[in-house]
PDB file of N, CA and C in Angstrom:
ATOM      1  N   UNK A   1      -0.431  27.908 -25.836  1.00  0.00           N
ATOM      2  CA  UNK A   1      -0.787  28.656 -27.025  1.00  0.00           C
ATOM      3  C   UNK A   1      -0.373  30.112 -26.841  1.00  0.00           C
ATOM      4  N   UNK A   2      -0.118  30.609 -28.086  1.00  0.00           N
ATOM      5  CA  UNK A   2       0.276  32.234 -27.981  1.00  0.00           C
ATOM      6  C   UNK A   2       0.117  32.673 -28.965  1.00  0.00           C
ATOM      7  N   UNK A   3       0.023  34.184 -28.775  1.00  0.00           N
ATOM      8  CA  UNK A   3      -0.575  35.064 -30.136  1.00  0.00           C
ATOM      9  C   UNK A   3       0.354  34.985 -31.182  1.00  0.00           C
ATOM     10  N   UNK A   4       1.485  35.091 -31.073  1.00  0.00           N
ATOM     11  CA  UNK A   4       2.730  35.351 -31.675  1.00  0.00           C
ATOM     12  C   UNK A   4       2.646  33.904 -32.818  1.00  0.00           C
ATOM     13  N   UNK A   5       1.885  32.495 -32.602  1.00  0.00           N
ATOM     14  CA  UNK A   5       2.109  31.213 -33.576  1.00  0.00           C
ATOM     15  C   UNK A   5       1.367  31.637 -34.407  1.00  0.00           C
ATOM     16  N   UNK A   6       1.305  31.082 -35.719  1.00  0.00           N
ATOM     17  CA  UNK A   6       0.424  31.225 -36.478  1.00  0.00           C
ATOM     18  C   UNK A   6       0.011  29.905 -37.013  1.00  0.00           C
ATOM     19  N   UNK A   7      -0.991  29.503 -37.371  1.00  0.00           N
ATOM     20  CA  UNK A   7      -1.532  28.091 -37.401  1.00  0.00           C
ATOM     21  C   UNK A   7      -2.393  28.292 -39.092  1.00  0.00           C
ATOM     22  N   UNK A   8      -2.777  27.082 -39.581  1.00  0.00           N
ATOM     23  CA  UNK A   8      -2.880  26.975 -40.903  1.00  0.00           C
ATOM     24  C   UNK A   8      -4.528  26.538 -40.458  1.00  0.00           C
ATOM     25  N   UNK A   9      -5.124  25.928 -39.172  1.00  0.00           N
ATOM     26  CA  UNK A   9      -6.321  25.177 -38.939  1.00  0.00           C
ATOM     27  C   UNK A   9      -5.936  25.045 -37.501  1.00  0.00           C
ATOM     28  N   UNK A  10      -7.336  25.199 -36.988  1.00  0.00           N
ATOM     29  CA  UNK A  10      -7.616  24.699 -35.347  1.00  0.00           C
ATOM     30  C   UNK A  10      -6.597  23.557 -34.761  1.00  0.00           C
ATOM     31  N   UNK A  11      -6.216  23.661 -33.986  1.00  0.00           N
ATOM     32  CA  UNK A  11      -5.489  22.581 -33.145  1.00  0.00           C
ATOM     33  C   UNK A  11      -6.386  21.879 -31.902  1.00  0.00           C
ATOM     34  N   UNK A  12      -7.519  22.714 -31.952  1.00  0.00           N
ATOM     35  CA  UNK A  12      -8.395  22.311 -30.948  1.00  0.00           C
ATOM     36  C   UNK A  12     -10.114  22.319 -31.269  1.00  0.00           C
ATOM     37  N   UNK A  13     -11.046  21.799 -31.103  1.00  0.00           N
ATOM     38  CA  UNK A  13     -12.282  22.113 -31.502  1.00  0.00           C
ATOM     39  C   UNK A  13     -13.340  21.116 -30.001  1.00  0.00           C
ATOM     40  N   UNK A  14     -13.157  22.786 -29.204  1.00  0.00           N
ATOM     41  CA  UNK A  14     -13.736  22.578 -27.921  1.00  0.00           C
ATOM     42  C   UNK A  14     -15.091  22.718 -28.319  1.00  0.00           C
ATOM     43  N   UNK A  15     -15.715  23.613 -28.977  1.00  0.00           N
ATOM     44  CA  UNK A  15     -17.075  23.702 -28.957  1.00  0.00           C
ATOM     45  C   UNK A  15     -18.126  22.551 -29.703  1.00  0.00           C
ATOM     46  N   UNK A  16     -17.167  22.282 -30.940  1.00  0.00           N
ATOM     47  CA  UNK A  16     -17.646  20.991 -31.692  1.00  0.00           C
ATOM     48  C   UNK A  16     -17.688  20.062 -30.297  1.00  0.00           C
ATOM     49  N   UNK A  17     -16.891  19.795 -29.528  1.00  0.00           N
ATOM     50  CA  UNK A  17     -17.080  18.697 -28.536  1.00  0.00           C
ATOM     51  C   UNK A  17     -17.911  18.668 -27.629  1.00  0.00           C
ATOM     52  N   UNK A  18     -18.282  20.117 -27.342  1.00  0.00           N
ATOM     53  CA  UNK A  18     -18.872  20.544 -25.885  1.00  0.00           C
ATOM     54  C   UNK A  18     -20.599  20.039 -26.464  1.00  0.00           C
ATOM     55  N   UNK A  19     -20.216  20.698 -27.737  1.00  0.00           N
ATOM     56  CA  UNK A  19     -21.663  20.274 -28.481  1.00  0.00           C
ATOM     57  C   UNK A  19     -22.412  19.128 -28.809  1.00  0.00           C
ATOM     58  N   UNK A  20     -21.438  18.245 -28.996  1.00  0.00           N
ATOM     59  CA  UNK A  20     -21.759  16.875 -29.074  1.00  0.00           C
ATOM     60  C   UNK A  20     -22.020  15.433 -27.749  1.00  0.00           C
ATOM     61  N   UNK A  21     -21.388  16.330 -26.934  1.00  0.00           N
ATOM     62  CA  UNK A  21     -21.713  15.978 -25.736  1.00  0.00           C
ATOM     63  C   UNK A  21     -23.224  16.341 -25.019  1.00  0.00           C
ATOM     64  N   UNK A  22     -23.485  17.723 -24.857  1.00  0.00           N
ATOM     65  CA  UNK A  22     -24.843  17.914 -24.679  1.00  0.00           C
ATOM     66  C   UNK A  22     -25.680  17.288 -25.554  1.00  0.00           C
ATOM     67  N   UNK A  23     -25.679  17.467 -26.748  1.00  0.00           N
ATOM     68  CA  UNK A  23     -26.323  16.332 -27.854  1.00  0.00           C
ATOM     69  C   UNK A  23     -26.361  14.838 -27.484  1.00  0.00           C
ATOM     70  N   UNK A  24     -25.775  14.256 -26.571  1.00  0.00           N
ATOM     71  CA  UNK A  24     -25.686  12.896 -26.406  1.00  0.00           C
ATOM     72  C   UNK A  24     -26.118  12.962 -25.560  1.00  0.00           C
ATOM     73  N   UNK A  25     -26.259  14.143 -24.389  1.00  0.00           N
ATOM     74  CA  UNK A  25     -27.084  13.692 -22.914  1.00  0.00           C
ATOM     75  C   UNK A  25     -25.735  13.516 -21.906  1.00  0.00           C
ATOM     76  N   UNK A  26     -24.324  13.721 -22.600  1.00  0.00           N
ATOM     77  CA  UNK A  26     -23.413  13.712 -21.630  1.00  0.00           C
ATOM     78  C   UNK A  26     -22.897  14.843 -20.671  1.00  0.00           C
ATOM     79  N   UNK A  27     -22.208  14.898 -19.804  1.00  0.00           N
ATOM     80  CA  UNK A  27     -21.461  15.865 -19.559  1.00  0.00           C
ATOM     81  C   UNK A  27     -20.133  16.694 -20.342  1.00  0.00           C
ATOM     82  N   UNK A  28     -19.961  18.172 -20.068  1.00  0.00           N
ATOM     83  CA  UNK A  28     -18.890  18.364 -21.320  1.00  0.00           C
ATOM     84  C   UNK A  28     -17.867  18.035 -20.485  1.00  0.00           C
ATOM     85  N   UNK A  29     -16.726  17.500 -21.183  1.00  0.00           N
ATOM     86  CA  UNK A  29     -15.561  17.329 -20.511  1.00  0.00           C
ATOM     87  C   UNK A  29     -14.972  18.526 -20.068  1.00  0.00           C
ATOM     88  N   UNK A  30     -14.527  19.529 -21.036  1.00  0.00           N
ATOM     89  CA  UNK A  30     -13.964  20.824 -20.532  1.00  0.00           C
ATOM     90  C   UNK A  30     -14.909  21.850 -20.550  1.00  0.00           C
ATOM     91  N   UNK A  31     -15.838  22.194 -19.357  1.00  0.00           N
ATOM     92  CA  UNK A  31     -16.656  22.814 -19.323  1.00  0.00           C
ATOM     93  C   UNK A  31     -15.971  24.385 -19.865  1.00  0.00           C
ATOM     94  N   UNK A  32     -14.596  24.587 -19.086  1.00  0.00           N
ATOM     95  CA  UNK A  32     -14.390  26.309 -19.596  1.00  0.00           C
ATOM     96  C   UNK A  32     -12.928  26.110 -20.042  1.00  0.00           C
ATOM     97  N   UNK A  33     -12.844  26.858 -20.997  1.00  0.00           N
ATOM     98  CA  UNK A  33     -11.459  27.153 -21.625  1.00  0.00           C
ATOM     99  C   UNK A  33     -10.768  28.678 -21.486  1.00  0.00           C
ATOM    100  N   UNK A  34      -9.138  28.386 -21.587  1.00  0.00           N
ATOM    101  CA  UNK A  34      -8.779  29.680 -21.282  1.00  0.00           C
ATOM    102  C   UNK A  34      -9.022  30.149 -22.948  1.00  0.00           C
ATOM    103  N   UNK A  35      -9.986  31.715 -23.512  1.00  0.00           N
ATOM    104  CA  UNK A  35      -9.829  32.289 -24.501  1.00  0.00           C
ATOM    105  C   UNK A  35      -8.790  32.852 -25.062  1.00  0.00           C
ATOM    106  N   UNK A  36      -8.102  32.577 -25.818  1.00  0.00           N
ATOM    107  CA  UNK A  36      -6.837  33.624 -26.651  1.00  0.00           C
ATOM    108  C   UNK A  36      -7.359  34.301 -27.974  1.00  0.00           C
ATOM    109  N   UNK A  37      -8.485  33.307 -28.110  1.00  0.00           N
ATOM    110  CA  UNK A  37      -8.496  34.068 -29.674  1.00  0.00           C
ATOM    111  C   UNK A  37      -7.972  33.216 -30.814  1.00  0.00           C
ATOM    112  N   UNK A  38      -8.001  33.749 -32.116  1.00  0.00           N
ATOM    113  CA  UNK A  38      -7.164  33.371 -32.510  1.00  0.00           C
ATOM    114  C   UNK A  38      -6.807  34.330 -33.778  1.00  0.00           C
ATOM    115  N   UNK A  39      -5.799  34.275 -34.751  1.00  0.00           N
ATOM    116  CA  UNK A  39      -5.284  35.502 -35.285  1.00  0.00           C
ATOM    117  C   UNK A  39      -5.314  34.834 -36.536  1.00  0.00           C
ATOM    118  N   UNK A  40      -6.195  35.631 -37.510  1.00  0.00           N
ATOM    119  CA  UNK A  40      -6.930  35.932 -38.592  1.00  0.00           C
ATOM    120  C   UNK A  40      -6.094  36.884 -39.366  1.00  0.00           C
ATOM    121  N   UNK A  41      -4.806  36.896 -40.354  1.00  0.00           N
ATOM    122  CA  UNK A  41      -4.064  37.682 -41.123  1.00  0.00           C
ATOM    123  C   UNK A  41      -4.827  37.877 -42.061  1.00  0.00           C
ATOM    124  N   UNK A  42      -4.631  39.299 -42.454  1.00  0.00           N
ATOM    125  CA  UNK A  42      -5.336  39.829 -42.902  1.00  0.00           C
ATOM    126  C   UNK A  42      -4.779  39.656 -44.554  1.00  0.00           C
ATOM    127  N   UNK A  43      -5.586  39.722 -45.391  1.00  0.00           N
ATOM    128  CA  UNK A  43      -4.739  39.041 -47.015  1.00  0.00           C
ATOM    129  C   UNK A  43      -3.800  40.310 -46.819  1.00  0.00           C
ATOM    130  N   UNK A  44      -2.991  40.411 -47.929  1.00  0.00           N
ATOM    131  CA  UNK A  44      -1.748  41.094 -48.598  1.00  0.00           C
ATOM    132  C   UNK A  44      -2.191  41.674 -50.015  1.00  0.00           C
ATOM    133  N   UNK A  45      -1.750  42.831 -50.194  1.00  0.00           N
ATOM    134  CA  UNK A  45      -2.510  43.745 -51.321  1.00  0.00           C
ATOM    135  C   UNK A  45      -2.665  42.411 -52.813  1.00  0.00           C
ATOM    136  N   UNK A  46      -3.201  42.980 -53.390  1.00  0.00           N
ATOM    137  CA  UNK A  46      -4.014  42.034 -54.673  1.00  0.00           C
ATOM    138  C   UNK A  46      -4.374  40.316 -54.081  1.00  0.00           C
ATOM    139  N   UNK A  47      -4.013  39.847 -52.693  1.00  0.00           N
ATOM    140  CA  UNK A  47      -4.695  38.852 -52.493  1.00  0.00           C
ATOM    141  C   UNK A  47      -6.016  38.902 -52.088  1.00  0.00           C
ATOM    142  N   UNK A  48      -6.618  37.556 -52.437  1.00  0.00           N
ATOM    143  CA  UNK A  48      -8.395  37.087 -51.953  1.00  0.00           C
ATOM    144  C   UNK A  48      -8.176  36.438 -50.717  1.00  0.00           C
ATOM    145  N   UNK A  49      -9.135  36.752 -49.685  1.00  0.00           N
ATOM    146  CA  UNK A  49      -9.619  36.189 -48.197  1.00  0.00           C
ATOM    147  C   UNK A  49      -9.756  35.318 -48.522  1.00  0.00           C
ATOM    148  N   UNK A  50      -9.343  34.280 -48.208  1.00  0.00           N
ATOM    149  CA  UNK A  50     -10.075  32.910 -47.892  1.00  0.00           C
ATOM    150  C   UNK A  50     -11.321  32.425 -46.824  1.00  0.00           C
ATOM    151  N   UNK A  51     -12.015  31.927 -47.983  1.00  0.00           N
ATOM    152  CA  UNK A  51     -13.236  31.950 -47.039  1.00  0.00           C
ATOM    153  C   UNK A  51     -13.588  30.297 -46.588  1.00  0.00           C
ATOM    154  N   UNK A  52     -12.599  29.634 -46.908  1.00  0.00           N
ATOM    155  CA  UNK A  52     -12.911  28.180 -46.591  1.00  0.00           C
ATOM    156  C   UNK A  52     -13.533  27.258 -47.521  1.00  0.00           C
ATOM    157  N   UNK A  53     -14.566  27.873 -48.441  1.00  0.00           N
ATOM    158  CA  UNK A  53     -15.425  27.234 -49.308  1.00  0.00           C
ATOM    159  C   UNK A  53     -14.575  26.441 -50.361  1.00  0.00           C
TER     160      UNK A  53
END
């Protein structure tokens, strides 16, 4: 992964997993991940943020 891609939606959803695992009484599979972040463009004049809803 790198700052420079830009992505439309998660390619990954470690915490949903990590979460559902403790929820089950399991172990998490990937206890630690490397953080990058991820990059949030900012709208463009007269556009609306998308808020997901």
């Amino acid at each position: 992964m790198a700052w420079t891609k830009q992505r439309k939606e998660a390619t990954r959803h470690d915490l949903r997993e990590a979460l559902d695992a403790v929820l089950a009484g399991k172990p998490v599979a990937e206890a630690r991940t490397k953080a990058i972040g991820c990059f949030i463009p900012k709208p463009r004049d007269g556009e609306q943020a998308k808020t997901g809803e």
